[in-house]
N, C-alpha and C. Protein backbone atom coordinates (compact mmCIF):
# COMPACT_ATOMS: atom_id res chain seq x y z
N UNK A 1 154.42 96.20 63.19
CA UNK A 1 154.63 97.10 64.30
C UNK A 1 153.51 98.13 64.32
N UNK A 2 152.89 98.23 65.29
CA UNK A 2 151.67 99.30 65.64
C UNK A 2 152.41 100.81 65.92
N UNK A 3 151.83 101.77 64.92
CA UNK A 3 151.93 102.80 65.23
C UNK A 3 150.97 103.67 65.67
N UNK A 4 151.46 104.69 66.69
CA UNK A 4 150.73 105.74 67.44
C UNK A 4 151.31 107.52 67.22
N UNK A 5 150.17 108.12 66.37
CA UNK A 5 150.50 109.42 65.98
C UNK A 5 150.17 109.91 67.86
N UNK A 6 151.62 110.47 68.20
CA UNK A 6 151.36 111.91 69.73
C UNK A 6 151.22 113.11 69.39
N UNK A 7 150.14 113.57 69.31
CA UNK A 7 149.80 115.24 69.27
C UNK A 7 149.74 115.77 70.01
N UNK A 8 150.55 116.94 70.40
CA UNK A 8 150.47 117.84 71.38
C UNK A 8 150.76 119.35 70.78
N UNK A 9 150.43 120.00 72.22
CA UNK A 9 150.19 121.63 71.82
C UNK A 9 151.06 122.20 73.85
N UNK A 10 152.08 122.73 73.03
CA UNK A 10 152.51 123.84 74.34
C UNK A 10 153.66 124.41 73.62
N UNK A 11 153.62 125.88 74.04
CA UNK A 11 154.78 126.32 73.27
C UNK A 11 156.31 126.73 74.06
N UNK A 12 155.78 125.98 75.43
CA UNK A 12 157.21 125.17 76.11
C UNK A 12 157.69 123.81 75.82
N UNK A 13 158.66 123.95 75.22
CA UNK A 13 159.33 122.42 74.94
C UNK A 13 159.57 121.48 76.01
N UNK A 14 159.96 122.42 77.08
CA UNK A 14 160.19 121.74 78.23
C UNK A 14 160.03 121.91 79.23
N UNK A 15 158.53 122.08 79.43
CA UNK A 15 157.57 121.78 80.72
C UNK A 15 156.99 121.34 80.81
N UNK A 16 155.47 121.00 81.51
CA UNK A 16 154.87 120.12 81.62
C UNK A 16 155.10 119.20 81.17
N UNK A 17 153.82 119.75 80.00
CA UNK A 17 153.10 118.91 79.12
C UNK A 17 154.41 118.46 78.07
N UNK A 18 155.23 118.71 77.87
CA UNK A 18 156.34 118.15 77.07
C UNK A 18 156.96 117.02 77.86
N UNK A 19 157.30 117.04 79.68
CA UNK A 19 157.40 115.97 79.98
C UNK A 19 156.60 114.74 79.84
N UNK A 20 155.74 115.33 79.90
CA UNK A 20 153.97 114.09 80.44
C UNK A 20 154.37 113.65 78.82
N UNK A 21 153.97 114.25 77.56
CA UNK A 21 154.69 113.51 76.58
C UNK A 21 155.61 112.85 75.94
N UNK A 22 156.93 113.08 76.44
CA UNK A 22 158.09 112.41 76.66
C UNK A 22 158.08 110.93 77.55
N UNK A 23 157.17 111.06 78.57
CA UNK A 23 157.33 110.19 78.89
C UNK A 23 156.04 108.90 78.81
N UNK A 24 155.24 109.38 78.15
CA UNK A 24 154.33 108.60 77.76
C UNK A 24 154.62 108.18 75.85
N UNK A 25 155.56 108.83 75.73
CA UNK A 25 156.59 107.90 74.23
C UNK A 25 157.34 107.27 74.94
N UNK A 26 158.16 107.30 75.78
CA UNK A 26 159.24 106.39 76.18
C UNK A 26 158.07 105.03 76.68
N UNK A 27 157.17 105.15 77.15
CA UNK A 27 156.85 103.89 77.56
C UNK A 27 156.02 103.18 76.14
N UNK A 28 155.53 104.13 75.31
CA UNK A 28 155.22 103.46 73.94
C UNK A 28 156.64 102.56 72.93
N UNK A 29 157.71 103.59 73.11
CA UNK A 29 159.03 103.10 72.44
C UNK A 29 159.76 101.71 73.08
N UNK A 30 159.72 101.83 74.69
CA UNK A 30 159.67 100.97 75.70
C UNK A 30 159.11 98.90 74.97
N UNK A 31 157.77 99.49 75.05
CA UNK A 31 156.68 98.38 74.42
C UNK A 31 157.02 98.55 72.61
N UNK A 32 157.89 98.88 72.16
CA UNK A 32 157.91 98.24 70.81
C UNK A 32 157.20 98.89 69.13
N UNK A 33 156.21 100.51 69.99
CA UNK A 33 155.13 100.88 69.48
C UNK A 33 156.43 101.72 68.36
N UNK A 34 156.01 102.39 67.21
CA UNK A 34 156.30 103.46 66.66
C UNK A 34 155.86 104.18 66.61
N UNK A 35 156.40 105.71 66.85
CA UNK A 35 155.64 106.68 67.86
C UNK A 35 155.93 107.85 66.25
N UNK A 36 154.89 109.00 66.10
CA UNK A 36 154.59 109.93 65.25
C UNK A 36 154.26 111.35 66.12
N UNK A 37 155.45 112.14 66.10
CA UNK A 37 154.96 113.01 67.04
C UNK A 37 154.83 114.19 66.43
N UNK A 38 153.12 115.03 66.87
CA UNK A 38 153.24 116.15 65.75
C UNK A 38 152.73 117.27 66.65
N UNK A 39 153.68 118.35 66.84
CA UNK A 39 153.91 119.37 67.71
C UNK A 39 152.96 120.43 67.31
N UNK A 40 151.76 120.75 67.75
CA UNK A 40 150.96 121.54 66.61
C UNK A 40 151.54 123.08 67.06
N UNK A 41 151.93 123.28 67.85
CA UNK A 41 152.67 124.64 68.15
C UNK A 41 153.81 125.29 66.72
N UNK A 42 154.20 124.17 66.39
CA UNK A 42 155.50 124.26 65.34
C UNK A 42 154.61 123.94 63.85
N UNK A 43 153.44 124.07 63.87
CA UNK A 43 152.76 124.16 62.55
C UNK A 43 152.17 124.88 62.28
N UNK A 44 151.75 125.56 60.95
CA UNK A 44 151.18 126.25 60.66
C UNK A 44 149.46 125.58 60.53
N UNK A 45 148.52 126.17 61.40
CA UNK A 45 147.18 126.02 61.20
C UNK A 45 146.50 127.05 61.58
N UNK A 46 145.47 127.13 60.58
CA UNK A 46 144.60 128.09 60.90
C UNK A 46 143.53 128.02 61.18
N UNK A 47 142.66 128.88 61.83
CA UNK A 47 141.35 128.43 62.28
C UNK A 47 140.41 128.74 61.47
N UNK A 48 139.07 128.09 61.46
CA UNK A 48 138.02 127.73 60.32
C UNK A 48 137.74 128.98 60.53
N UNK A 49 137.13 129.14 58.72
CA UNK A 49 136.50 130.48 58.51
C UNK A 49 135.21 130.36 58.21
N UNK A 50 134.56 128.94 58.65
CA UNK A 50 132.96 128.90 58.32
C UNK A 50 132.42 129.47 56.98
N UNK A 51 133.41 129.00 56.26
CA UNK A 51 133.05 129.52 54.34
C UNK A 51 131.91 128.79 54.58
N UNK A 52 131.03 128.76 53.13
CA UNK A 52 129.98 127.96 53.18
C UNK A 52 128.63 128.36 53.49
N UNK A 53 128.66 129.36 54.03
CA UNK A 53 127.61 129.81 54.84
C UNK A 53 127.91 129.17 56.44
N UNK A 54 128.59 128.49 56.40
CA UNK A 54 129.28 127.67 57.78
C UNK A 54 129.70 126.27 57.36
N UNK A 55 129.25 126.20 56.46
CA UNK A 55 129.34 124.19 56.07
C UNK A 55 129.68 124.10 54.44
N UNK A 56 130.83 124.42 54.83
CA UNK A 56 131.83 124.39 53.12
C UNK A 56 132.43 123.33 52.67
N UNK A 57 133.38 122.78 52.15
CA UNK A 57 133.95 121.62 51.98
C UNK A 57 134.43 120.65 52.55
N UNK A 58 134.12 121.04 53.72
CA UNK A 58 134.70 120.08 54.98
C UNK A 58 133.18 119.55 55.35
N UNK A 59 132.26 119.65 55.03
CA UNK A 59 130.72 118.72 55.03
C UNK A 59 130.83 118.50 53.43
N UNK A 60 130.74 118.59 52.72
CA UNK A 60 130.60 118.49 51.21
C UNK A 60 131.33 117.08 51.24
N UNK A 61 132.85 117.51 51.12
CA UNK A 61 133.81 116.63 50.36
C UNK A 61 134.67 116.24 51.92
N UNK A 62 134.63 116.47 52.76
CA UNK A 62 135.22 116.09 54.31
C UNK A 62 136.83 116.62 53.99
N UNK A 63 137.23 117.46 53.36
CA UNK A 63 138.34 118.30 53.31
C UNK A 63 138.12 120.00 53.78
N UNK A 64 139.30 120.79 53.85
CA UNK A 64 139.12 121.86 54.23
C UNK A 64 139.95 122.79 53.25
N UNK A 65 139.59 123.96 52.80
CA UNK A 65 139.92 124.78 51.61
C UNK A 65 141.05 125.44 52.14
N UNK A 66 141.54 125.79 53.74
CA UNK A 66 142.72 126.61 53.99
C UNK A 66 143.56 125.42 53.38
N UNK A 67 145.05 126.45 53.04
CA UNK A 67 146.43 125.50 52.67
C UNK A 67 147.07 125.57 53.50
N UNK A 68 147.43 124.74 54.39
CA UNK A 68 148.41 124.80 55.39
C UNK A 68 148.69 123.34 56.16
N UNK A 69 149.12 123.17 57.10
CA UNK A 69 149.72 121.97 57.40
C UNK A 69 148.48 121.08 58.26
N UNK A 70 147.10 121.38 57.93
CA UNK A 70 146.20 120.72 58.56
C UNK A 70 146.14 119.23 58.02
N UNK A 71 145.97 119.05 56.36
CA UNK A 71 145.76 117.97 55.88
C UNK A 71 146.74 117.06 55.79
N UNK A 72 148.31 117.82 56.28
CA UNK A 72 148.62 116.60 56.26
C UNK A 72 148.80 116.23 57.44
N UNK A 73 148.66 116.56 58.87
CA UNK A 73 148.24 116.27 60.00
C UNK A 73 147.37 115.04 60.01
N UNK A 74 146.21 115.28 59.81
CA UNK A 74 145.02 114.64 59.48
C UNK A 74 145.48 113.46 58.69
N UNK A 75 146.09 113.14 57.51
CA UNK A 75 146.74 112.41 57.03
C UNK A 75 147.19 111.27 58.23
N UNK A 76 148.29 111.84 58.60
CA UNK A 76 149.32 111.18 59.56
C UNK A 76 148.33 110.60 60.82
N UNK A 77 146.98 111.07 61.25
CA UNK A 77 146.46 110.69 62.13
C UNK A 77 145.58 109.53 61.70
N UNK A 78 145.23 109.57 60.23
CA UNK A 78 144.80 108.25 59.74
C UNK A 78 145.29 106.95 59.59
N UNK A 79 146.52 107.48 59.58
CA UNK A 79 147.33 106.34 59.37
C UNK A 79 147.90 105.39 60.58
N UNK A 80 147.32 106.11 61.47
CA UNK A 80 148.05 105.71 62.97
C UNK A 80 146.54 104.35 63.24
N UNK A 81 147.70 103.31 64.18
CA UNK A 81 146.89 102.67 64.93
C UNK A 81 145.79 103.25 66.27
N UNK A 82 146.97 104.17 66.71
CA UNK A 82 146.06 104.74 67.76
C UNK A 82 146.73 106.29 68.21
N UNK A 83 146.04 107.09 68.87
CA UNK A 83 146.15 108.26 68.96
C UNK A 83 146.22 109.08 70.07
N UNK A 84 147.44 109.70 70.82
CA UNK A 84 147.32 110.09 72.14
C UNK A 84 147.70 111.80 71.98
N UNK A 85 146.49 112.21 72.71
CA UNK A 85 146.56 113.82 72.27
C UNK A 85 146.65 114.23 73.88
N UNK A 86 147.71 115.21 73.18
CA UNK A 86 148.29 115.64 74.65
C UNK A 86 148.36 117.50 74.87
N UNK A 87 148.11 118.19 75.64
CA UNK A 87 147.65 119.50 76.05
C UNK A 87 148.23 120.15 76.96
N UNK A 88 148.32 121.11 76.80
CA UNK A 88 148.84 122.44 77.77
C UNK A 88 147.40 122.80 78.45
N UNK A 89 146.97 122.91 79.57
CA UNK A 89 145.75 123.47 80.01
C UNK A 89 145.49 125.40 79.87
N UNK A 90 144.98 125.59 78.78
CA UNK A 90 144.74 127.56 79.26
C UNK A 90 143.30 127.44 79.73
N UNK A 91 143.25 127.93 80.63
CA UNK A 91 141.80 128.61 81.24
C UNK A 91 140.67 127.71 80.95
N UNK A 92 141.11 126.24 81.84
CA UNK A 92 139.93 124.95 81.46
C UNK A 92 139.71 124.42 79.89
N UNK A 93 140.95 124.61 79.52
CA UNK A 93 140.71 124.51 77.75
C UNK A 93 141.70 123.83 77.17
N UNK A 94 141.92 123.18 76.71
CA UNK A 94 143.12 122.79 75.19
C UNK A 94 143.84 124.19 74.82
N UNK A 95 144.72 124.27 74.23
CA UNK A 95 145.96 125.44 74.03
C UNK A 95 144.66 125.58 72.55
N UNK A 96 144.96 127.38 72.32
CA UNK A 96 144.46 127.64 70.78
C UNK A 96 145.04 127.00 70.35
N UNK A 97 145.84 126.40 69.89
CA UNK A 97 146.52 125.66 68.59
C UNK A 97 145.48 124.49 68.36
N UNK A 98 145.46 123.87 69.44
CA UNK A 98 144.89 122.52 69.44
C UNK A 98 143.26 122.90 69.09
N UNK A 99 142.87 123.83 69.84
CA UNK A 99 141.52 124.77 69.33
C UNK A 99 140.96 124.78 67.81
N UNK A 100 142.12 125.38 67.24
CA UNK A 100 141.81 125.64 65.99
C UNK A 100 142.26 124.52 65.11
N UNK A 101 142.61 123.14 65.23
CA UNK A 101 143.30 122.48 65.08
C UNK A 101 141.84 120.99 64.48
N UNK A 102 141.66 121.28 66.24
CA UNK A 102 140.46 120.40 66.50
C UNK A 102 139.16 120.88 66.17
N UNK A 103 138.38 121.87 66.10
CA UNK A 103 137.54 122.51 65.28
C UNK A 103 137.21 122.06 63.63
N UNK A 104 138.17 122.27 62.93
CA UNK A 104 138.73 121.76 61.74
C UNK A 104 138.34 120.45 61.79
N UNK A 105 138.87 119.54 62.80
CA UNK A 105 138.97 118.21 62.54
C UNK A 105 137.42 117.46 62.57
N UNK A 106 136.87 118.48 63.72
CA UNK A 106 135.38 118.02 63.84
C UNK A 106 134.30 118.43 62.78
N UNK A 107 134.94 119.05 61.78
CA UNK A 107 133.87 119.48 60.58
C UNK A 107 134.35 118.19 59.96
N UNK A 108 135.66 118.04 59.30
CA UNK A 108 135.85 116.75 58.16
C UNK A 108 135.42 115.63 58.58
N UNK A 109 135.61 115.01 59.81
CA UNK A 109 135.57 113.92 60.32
C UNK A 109 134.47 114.00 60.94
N UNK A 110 133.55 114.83 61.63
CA UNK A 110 132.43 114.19 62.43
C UNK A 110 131.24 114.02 61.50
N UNK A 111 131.18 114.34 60.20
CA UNK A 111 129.87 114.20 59.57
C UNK A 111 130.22 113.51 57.95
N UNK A 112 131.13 114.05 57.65
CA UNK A 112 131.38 112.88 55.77
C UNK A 112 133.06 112.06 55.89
N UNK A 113 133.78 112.25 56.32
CA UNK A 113 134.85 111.40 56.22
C UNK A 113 134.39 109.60 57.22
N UNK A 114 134.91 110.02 58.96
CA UNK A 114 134.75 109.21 59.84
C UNK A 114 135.93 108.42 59.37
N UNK A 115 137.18 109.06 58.96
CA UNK A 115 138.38 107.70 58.92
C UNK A 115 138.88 107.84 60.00
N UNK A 116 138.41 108.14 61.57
CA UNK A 116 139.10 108.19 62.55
C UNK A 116 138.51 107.51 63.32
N UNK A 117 136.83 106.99 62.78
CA UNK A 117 136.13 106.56 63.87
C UNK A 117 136.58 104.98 63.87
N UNK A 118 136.58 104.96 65.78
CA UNK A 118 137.12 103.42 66.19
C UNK A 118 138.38 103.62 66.48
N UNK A 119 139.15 104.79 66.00
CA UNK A 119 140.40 104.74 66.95
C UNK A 119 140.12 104.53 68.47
N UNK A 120 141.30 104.21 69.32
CA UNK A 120 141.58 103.95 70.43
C UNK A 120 142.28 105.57 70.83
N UNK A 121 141.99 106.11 71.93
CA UNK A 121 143.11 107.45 71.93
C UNK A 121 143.26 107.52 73.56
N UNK A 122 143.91 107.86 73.90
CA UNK A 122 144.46 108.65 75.12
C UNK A 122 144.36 110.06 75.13
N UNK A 123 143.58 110.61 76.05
CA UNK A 123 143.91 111.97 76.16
C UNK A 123 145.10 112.61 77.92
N UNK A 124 145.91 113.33 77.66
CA UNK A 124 146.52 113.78 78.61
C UNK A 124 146.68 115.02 78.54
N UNK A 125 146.01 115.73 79.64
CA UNK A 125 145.59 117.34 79.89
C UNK A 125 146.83 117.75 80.73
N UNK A 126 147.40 118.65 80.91
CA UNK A 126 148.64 119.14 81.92
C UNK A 126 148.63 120.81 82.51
N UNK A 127 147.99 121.04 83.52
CA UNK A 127 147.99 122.16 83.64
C UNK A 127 148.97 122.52 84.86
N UNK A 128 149.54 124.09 84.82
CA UNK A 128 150.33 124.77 85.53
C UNK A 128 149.05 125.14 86.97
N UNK A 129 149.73 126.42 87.45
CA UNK A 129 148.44 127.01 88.09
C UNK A 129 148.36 126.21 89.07
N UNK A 130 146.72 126.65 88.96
CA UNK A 130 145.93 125.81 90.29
C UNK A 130 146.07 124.32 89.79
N UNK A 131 146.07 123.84 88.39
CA UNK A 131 145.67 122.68 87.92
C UNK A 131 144.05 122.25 87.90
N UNK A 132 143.01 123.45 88.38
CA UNK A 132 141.77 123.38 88.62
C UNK A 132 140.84 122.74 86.86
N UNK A 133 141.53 123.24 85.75
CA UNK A 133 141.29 123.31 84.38
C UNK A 133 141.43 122.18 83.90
N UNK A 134 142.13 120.96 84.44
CA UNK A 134 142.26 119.60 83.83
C UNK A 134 141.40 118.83 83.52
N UNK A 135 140.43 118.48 84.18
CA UNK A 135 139.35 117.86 84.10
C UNK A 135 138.52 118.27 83.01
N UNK A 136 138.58 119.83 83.27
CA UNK A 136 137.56 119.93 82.18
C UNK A 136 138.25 120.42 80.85
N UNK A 137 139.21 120.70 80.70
CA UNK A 137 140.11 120.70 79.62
C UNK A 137 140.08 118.76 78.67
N UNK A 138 139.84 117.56 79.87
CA UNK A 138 139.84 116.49 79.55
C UNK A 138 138.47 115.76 78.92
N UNK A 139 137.88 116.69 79.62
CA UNK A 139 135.82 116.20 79.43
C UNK A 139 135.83 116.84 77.80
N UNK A 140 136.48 118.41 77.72
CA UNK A 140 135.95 118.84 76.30
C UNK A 140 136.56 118.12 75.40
N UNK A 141 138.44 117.60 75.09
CA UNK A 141 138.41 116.61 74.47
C UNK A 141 137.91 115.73 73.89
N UNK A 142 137.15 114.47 75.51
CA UNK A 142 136.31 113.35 75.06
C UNK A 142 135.07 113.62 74.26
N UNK A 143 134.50 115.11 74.74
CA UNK A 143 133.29 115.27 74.01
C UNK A 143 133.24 115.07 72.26
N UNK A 144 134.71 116.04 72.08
CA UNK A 144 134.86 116.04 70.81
C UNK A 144 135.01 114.63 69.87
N UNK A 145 136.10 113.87 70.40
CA UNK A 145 136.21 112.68 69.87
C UNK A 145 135.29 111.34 69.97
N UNK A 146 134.36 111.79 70.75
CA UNK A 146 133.13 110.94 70.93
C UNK A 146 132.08 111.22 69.61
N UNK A 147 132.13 112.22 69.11
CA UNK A 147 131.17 112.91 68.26
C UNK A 147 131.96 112.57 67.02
N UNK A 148 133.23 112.39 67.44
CA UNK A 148 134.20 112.10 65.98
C UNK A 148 133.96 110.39 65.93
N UNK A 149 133.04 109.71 66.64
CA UNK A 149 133.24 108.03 66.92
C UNK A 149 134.93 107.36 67.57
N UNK A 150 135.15 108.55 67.59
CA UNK A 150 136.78 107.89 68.54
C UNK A 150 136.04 107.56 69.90
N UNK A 151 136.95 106.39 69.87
CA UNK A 151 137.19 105.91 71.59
C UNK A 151 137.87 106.12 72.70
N UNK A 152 138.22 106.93 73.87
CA UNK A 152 138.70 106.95 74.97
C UNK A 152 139.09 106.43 75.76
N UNK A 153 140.18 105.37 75.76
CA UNK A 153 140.81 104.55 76.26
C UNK A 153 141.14 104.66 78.05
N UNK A 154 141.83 105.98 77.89
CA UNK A 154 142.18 106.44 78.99
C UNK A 154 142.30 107.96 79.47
N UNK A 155 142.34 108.33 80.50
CA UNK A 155 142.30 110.27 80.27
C UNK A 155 142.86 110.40 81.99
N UNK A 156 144.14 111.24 81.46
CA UNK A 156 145.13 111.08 81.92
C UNK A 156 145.14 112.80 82.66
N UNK A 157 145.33 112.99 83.75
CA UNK A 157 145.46 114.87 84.19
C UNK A 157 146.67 114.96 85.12
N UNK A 158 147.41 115.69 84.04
CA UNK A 158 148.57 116.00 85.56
C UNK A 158 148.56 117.36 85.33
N UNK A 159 149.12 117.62 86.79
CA UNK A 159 149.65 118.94 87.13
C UNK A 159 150.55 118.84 88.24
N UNK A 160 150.84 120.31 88.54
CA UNK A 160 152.19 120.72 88.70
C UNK A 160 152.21 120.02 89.90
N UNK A 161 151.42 119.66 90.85
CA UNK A 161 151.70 119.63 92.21
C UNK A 161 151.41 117.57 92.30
N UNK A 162 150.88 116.91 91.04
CA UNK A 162 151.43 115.26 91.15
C UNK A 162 152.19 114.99 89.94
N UNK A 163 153.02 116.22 89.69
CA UNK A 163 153.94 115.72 88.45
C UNK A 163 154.65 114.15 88.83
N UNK A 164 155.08 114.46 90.00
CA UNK A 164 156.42 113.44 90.57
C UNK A 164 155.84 112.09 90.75
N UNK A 165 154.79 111.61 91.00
CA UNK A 165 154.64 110.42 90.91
C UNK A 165 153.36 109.98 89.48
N UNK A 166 152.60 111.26 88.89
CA UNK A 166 152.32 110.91 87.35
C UNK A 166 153.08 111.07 86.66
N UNK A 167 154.29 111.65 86.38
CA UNK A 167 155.29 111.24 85.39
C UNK A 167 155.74 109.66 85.20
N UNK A 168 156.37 109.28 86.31
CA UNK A 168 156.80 107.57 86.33
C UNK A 168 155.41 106.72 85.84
N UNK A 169 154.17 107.66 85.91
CA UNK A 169 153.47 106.50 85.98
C UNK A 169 152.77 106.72 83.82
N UNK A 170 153.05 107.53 83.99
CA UNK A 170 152.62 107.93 82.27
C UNK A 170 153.81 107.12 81.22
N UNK A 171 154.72 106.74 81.72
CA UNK A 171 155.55 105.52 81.09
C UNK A 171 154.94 104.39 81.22
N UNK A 172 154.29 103.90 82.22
CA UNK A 172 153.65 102.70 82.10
C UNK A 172 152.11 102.53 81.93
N UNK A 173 151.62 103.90 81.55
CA UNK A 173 150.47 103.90 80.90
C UNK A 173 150.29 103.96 79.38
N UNK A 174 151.93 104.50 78.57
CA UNK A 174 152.23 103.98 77.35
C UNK A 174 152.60 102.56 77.03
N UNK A 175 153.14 102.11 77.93
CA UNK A 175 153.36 101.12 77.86
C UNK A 175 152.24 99.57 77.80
N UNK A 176 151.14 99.98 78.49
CA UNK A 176 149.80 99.44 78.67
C UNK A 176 149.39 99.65 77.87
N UNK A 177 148.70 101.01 77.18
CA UNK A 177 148.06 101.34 75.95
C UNK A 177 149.08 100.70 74.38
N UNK A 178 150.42 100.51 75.02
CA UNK A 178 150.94 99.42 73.30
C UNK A 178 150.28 98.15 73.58
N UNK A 179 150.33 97.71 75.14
CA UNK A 179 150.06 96.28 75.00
C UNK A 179 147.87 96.50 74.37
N UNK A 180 147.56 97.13 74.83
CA UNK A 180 146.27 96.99 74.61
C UNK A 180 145.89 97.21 72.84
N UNK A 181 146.95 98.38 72.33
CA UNK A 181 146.20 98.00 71.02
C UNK A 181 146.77 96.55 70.24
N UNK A 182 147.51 95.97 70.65
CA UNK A 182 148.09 94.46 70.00
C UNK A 182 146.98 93.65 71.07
N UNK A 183 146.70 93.24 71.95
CA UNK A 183 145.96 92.49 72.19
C UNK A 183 144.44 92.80 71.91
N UNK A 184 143.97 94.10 71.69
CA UNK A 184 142.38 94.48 72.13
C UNK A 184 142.08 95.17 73.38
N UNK A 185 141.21 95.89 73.04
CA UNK A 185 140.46 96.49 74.72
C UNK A 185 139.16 95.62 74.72
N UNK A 186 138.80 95.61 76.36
CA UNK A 186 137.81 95.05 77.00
C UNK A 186 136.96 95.97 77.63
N UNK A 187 136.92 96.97 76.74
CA UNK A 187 135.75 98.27 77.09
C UNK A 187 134.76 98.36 76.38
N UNK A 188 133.34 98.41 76.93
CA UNK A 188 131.76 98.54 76.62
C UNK A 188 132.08 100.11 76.11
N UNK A 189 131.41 100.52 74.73
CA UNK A 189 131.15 101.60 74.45
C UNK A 189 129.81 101.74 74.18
């Protein structure tokens, strides 16, 4: 059975971006997937302190010296077949959590670990508001995980005003993304 760690960041349980995730597990659970969901709002992480002179143990040894619930995050995301990170939009951005979250992740993993590179991931951005911030809340994502050698499967933007017909449809874009990591993708990188 293929499993998929869902990371998300909003510190509404139940808005948006908690639907858009709810329902992009139901269509993973739907297809058979086992789903890992890790709420970074409800964890303790902290943001890098550029020990090191800036490049401390997280270039050295591809770990990070804070104690807190980063490594085993990171853990759980290794272990996954594939990876769908999901967002609250603030001000064209990923939520701080995910900020300080993902920062972190791009010191261990983009230069001495790479146990992430070749994942498959989904990103899904969700903004309130204008919803003007999605896109590029979605571009800074890919940037990051491109640099991490992750792959971008799909990149997903809702907001408030096409919740009603991207909700129904984010079930069957989990549902696609189970069938695709059991069969393969047919994407040029």
């Amino acid at each position: 059975m293929k499993k998929v760690a869902v990371i998300w960041s909003s510190p509404n349980t139940d808005g948006l971006t908690a639907s858009a995730k709810d329902r992009f597990i139901a269509g993973l659970t739907e297809a058979g997937v086992q789903t890992e969901e890790i709420h970074l709002n409800r964890k303790k992480i902290g943001h890098c302190m550029a020990c090191g002179d800036g490049w401390g143990t997280c270039r050295s040894k591809g770990a990070c010296v804070i104690q807190d619930d980063f490594a085993e995050i990171y853990r759980k995301l290794q272990e996954a077949d594939g990876i769908v990170w999901v967002s609250a939009v603030y001000w064209w951005e990923m939520t701080e959590c995910f900020k300080a979250f993902f920062d972190r992740l791009r010191r261990c993993e983009g230069f001495t670990n790479r146990f992430l590179e070749g994942k498959r991931c989904v990103l899904i951005a969700c903004a309130g508001g204008t919803g003007r911030g999605v896109l590029d809340c979605l571009q800074q994502f890919e940037r990051g995980l491109t640099h991490m050698g992750m792959r971008v499967y799909d990149r997903i933007p809702v907001e408030r005003y096409n919740r009603d017909y991207m909700l129904p449809a984010l079930a069957e874009a989990g549902k696609t993304y189970a069938e695709r990591l059991e069969t393969g993708f047919d994407m040029y990188y």
